[in-house]
PDB file of N, CA and C in Angstrom:
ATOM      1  N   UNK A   1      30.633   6.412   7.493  1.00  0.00           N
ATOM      2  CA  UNK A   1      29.227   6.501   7.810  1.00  0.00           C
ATOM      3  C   UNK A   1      28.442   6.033   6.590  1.00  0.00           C
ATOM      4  N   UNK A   2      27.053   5.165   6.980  1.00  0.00           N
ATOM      5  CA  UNK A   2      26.773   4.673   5.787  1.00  0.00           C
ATOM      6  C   UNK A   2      24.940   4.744   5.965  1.00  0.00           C
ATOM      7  N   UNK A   3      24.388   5.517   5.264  1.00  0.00           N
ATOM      8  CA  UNK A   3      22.730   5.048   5.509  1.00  0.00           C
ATOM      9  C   UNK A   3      22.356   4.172   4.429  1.00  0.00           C
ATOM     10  N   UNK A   4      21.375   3.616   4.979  1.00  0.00           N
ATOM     11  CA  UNK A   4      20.738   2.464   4.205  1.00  0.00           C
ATOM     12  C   UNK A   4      19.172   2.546   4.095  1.00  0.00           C
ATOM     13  N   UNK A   5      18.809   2.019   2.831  1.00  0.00           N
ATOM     14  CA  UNK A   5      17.093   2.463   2.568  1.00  0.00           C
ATOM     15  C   UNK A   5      16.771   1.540   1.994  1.00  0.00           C
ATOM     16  N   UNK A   6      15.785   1.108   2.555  1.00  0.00           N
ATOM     17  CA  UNK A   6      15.430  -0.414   1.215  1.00  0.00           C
ATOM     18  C   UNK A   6      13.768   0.295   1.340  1.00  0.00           C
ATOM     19  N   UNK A   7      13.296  -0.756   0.460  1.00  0.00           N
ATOM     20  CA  UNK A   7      11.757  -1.140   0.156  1.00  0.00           C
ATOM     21  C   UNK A   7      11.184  -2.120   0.566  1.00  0.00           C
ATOM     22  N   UNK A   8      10.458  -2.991   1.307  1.00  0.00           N
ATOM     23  CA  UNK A   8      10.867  -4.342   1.352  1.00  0.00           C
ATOM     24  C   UNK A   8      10.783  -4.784   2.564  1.00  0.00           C
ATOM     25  N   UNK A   9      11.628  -6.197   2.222  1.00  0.00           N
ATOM     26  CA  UNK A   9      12.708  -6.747   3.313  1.00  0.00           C
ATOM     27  C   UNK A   9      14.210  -6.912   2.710  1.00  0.00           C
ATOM     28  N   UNK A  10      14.877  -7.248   3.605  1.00  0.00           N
ATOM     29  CA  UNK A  10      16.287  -7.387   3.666  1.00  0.00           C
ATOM     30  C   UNK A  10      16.355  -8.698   3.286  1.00  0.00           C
ATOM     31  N   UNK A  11      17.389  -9.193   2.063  1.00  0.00           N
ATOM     32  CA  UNK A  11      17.671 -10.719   1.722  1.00  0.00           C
ATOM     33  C   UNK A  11      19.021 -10.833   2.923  1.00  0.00           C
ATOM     34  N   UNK A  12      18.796 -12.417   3.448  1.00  0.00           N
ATOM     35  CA  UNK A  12      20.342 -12.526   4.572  1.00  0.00           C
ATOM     36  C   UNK A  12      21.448 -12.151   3.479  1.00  0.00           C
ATOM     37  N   UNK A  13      21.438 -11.763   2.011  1.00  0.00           N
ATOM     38  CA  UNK A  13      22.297 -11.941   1.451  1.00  0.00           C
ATOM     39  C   UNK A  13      23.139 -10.555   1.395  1.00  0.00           C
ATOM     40  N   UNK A  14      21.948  -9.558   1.157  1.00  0.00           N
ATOM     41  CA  UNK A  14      21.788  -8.093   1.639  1.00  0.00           C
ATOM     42  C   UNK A  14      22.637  -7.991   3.110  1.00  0.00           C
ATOM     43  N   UNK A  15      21.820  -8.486   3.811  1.00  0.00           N
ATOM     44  CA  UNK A  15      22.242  -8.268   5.272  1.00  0.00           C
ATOM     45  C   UNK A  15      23.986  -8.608   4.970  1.00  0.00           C
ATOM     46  N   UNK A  16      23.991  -9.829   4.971  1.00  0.00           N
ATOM     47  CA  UNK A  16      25.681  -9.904   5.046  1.00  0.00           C
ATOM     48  C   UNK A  16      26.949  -9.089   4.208  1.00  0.00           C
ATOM     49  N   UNK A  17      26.242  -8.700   2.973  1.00  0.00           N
ATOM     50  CA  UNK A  17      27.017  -7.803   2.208  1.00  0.00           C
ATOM     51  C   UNK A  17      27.050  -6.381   2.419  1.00  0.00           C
ATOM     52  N   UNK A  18      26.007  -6.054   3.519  1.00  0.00           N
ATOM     53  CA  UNK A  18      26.623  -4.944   4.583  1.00  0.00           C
ATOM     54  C   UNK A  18      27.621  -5.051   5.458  1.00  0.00           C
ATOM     55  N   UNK A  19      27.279  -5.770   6.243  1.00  0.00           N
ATOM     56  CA  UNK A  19      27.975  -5.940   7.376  1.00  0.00           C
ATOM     57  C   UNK A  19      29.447  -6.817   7.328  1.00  0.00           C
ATOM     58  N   UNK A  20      29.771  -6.978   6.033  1.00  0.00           N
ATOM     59  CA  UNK A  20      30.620  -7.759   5.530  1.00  0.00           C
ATOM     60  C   UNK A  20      31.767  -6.150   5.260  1.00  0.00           C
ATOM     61  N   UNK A  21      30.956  -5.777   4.307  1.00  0.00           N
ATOM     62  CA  UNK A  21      31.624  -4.395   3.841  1.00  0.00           C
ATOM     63  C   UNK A  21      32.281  -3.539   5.078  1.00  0.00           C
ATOM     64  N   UNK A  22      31.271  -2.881   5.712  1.00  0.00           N
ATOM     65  CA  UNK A  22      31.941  -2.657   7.135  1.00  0.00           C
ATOM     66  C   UNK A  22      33.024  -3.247   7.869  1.00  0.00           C
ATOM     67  N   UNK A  23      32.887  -4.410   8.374  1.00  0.00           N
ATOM     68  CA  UNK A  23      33.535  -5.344   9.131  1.00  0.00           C
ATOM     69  C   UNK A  23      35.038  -5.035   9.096  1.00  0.00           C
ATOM     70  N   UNK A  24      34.839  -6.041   7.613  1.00  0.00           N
ATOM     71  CA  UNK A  24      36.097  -6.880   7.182  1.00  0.00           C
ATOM     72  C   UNK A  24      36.833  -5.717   6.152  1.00  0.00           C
ATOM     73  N   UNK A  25      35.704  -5.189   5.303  1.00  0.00           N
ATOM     74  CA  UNK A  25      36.078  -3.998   4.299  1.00  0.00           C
ATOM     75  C   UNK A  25      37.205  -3.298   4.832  1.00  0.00           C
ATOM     76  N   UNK A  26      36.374  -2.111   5.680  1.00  0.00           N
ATOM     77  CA  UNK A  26      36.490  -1.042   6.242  1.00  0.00           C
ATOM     78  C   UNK A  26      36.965  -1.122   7.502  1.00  0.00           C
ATOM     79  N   UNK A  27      37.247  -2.159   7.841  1.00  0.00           N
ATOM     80  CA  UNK A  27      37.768  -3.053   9.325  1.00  0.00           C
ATOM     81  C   UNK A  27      37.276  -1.894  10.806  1.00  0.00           C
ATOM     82  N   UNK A  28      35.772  -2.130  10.331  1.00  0.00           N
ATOM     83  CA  UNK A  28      35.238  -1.375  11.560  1.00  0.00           C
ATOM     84  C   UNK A  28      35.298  -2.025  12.760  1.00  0.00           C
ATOM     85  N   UNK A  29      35.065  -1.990  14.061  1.00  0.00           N
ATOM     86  CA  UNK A  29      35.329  -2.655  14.846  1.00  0.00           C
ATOM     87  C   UNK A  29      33.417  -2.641  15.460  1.00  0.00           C
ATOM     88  N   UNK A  30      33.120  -1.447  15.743  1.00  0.00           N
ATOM     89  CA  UNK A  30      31.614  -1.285  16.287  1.00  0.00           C
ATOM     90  C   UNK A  30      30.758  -0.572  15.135  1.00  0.00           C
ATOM     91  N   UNK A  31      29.490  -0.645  14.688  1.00  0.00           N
ATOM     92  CA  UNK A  31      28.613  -0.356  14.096  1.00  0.00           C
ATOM     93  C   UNK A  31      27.951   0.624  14.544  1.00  0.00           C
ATOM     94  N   UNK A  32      27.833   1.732  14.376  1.00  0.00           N
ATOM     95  CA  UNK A  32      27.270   2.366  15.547  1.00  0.00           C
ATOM     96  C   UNK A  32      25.459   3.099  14.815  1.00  0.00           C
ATOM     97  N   UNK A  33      24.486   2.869  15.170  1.00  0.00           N
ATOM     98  CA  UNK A  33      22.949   3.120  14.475  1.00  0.00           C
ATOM     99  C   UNK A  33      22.163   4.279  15.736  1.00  0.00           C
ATOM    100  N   UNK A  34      22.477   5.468  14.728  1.00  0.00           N
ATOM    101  CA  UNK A  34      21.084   6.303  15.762  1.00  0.00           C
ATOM    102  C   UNK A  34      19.732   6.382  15.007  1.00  0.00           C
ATOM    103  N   UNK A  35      18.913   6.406  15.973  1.00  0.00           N
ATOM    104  CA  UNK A  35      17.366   6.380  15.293  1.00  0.00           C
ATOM    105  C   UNK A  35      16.474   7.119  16.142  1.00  0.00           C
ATOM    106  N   UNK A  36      15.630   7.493  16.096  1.00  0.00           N
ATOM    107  CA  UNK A  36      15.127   8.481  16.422  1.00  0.00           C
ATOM    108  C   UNK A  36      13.754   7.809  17.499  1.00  0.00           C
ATOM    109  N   UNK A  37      13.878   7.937  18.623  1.00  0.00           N
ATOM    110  CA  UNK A  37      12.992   7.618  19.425  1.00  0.00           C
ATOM    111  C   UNK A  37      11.453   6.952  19.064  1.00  0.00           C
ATOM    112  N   UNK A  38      10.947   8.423  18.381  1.00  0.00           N
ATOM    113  CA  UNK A  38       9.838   7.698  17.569  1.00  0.00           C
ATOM    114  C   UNK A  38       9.713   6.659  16.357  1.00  0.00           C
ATOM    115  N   UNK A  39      10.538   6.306  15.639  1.00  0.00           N
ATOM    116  CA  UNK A  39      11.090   5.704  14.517  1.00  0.00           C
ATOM    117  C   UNK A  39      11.091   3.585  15.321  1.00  0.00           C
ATOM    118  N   UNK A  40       9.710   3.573  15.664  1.00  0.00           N
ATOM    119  CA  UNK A  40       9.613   2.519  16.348  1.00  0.00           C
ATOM    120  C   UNK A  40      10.157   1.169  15.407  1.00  0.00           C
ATOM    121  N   UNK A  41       9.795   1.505  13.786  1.00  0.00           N
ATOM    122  CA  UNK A  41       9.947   0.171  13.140  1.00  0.00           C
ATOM    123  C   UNK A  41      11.373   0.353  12.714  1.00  0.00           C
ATOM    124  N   UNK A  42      12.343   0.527  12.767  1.00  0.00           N
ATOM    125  CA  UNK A  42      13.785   1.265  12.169  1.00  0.00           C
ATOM    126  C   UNK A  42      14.602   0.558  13.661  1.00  0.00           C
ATOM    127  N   UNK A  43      13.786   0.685  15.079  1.00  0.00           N
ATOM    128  CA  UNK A  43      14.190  -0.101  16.425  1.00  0.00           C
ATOM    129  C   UNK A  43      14.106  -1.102  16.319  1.00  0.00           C
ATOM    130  N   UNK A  44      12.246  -1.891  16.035  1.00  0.00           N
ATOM    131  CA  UNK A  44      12.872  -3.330  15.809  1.00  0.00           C
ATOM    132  C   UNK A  44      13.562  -3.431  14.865  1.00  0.00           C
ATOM    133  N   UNK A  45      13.698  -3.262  14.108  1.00  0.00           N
ATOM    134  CA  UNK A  45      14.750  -3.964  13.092  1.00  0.00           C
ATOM    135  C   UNK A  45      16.180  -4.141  13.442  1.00  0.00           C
ATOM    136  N   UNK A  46      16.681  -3.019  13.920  1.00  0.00           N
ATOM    137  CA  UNK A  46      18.507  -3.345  14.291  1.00  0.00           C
ATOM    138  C   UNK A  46      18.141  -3.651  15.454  1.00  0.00           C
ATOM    139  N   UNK A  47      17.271  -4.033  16.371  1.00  0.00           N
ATOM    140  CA  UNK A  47      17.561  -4.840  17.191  1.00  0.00           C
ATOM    141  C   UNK A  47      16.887  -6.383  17.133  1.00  0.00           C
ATOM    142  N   UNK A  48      16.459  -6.775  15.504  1.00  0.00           N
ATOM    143  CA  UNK A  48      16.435  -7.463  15.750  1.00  0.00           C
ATOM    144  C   UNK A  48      17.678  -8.628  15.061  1.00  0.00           C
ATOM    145  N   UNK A  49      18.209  -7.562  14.250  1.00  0.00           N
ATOM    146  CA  UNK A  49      19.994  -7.918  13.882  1.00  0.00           C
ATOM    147  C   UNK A  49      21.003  -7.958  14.984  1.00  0.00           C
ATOM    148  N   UNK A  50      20.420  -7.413  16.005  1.00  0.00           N
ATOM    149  CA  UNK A  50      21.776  -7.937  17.212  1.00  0.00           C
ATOM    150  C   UNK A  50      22.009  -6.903  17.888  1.00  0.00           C
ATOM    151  N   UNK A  51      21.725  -5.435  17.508  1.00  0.00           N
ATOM    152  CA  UNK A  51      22.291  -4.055  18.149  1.00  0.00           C
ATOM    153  C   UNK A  51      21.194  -4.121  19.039  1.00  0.00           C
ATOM    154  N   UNK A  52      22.461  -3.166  20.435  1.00  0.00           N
ATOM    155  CA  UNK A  52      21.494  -2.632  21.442  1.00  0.00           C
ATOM    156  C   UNK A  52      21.711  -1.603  21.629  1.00  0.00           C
ATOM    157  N   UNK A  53      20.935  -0.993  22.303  1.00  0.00           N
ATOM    158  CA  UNK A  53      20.737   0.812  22.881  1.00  0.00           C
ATOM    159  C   UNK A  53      22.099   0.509  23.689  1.00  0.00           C
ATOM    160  N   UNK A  54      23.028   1.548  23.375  1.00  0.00           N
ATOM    161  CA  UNK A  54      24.476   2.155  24.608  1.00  0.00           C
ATOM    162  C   UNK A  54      24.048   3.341  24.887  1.00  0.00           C
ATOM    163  N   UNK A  55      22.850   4.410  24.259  1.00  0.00           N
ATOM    164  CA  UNK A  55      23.038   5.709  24.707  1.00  0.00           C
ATOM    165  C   UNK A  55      21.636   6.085  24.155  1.00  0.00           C
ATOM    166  N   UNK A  56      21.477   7.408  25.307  1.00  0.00           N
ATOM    167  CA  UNK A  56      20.083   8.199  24.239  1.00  0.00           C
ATOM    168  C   UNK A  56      20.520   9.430  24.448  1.00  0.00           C
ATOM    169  N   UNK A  57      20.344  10.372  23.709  1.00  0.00           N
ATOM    170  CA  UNK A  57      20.245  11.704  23.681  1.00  0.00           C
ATOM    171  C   UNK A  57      19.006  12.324  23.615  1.00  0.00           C
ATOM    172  N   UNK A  58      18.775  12.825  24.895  1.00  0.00           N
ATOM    173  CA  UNK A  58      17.226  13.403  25.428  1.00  0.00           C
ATOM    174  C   UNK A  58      16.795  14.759  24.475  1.00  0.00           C
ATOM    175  N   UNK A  59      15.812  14.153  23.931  1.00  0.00           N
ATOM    176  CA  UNK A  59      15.480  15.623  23.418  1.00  0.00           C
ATOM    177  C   UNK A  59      15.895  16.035  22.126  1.00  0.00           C
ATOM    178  N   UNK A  60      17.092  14.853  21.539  1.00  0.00           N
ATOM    179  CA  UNK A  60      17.624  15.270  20.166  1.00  0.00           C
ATOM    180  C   UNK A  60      17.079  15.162  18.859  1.00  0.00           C
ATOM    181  N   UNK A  61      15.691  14.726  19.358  1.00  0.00           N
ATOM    182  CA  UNK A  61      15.248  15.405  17.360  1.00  0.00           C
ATOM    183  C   UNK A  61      13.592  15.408  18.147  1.00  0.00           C
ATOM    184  N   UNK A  62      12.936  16.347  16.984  1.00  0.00           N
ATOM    185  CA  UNK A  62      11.422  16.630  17.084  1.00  0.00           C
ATOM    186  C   UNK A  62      10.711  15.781  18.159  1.00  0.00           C
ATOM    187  N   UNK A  63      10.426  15.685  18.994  1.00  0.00           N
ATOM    188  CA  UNK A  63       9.447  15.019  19.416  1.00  0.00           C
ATOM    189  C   UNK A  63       9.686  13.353  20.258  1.00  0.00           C
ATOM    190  N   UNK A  64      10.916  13.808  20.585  1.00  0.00           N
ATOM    191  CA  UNK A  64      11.779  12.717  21.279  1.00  0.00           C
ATOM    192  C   UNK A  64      13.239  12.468  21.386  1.00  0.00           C
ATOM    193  N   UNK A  65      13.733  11.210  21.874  1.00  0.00           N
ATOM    194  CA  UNK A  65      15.420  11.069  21.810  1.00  0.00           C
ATOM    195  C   UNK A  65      15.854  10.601  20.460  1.00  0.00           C
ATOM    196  N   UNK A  66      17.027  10.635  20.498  1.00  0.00           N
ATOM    197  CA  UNK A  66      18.271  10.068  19.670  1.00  0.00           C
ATOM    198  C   UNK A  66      18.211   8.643  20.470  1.00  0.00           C
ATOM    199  N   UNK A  67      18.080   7.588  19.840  1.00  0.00           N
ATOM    200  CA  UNK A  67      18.348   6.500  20.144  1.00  0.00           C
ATOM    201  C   UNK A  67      19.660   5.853  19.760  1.00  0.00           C
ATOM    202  N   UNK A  68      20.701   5.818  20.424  1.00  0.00           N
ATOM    203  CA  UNK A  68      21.898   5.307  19.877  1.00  0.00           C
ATOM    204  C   UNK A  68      22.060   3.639  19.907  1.00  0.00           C
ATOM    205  N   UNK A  69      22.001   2.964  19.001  1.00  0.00           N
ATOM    206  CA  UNK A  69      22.581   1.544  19.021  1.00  0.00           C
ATOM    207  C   UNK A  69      23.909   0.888  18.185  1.00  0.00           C
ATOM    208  N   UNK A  70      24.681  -0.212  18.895  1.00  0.00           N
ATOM    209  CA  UNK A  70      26.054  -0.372  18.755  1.00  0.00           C
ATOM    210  C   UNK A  70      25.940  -1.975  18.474  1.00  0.00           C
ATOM    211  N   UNK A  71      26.647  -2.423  17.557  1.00  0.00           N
ATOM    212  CA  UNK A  71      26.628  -3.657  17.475  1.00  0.00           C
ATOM    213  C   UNK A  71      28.541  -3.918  17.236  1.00  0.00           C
ATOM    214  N   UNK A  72      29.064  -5.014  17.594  1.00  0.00           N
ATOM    215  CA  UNK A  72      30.350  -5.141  17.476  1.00  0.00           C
ATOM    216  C   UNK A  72      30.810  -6.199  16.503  1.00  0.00           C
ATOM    217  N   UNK A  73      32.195  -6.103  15.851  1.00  0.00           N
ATOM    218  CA  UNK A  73      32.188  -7.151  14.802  1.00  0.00           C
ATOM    219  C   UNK A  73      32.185  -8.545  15.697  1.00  0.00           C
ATOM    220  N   UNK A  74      32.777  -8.842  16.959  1.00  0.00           N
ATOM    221  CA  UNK A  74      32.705  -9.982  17.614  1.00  0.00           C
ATOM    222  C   UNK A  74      31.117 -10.216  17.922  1.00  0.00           C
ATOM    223  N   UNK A  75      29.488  -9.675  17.826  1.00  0.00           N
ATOM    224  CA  UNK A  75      28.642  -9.585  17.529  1.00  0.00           C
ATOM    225  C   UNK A  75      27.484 -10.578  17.019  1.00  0.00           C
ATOM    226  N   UNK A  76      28.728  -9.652  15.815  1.00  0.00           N
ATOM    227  CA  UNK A  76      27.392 -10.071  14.568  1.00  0.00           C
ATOM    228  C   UNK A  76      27.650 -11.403  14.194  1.00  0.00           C
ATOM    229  N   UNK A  77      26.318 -11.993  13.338  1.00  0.00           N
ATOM    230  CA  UNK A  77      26.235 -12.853  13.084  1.00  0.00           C
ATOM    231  C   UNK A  77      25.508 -12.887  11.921  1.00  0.00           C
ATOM    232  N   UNK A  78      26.103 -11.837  11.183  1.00  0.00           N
ATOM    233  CA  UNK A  78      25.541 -11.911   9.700  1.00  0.00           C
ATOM    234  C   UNK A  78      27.071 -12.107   8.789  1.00  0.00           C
ATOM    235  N   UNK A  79      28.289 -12.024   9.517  1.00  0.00           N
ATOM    236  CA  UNK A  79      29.492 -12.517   8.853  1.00  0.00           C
ATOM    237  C   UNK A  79      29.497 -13.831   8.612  1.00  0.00           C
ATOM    238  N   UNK A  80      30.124 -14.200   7.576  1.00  0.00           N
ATOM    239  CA  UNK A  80      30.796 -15.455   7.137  1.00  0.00           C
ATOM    240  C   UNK A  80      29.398 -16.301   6.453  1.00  0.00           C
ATOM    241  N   UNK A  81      29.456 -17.640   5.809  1.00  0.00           N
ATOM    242  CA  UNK A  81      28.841 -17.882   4.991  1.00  0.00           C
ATOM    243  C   UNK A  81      27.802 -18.455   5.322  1.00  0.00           C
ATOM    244  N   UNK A  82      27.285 -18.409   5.947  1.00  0.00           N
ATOM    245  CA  UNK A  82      25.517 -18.320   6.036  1.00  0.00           C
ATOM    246  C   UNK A  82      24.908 -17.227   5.888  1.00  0.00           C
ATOM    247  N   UNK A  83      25.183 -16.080   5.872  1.00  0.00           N
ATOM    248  CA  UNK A  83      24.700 -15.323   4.814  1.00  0.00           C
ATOM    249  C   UNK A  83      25.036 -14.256   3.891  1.00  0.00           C
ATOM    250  N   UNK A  84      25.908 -15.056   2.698  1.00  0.00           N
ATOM    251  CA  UNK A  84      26.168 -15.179   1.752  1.00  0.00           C
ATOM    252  C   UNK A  84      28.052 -14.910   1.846  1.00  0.00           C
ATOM    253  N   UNK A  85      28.150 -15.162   0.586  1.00  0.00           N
ATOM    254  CA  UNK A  85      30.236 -15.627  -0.003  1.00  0.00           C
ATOM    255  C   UNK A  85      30.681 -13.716   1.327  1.00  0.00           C
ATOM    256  N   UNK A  86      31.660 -14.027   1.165  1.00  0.00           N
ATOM    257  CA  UNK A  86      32.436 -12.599   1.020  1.00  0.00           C
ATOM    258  C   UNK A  86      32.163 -12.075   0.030  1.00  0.00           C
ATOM    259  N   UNK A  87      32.153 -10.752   0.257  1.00  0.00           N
ATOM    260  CA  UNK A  87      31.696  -9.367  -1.011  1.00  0.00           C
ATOM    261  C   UNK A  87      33.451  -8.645  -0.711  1.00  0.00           C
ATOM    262  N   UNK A  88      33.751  -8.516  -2.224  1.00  0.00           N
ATOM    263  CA  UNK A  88      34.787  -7.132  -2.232  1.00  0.00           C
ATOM    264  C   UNK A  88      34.379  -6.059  -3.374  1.00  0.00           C
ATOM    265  N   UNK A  89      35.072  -5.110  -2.797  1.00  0.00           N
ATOM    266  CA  UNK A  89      35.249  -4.040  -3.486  1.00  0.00           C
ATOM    267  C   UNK A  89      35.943  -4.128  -4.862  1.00  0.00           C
ATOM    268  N   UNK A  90      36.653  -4.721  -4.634  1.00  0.00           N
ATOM    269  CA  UNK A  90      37.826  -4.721  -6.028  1.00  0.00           C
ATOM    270  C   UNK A  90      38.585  -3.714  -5.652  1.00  0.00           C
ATOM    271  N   UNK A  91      38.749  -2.956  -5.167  1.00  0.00           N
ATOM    272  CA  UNK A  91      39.156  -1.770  -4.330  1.00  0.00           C
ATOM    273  C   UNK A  91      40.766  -2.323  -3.647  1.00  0.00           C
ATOM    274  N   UNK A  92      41.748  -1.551  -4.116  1.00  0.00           N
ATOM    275  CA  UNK A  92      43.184  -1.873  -2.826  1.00  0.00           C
ATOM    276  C   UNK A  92      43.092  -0.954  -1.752  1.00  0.00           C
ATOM    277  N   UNK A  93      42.888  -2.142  -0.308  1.00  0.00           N
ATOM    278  CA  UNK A  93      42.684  -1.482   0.405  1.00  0.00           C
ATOM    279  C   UNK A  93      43.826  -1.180   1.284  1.00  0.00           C
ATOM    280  N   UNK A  94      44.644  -1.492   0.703  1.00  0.00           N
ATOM    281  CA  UNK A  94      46.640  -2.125   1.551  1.00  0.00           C
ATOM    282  C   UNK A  94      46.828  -0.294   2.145  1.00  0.00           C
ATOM    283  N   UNK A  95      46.098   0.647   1.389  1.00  0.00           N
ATOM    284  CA  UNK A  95      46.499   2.014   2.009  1.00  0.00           C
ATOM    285  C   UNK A  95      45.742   2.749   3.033  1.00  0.00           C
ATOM    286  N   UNK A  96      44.459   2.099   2.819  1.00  0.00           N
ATOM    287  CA  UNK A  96      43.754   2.511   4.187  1.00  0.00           C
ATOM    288  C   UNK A  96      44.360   2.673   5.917  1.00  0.00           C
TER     289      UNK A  96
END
């Protein structure tokens, strides 16, 4: 599980060295983003990276749903080099 906070905007370079990490890192298969119903600008944004709503949970925080969104590594399109090299860890990951 990973939260993320910027200031800003997102460089594609940013973007890919997330979703790079995940992916390929951590060999996630789905991304999975809840956000909070009211949390309108936090919606566009991962959807405008590619995730869509699979689920809501009625009622699950103050004053609205749990918005669940899922993006898949067959997906995205912030892998590979348009936006930006591969990122590693330096990390052996042969035991994961």
């Amino acid at each position: 599980m990973a939260h993320i906070a910027a200031e800003g905007r997102f460089t594609p370079a940013y973007v890919g060295a997330i979703f790079d990490y995940a992916y390929n890192i951590c060999n996630v298969e789905k991304a999975i983003v809840p956000i909070w119903s009211t949390n309108t600008r936090s919606s566009r944004m991962v959807e405008k990276m590619g995730f869509t709503e699979e689920a809501r949970i009625k009622d699950g925080c103050p004053g609205g749903d749990i918005v669940i969104y899922t993006l898949k590594k067959t997906d995205c399109r912030f892998l590979g080099d348009r936006y930006g090299k591969r990122y590693t860890t330096g990390a052996d990951t042969t035991g994961l």
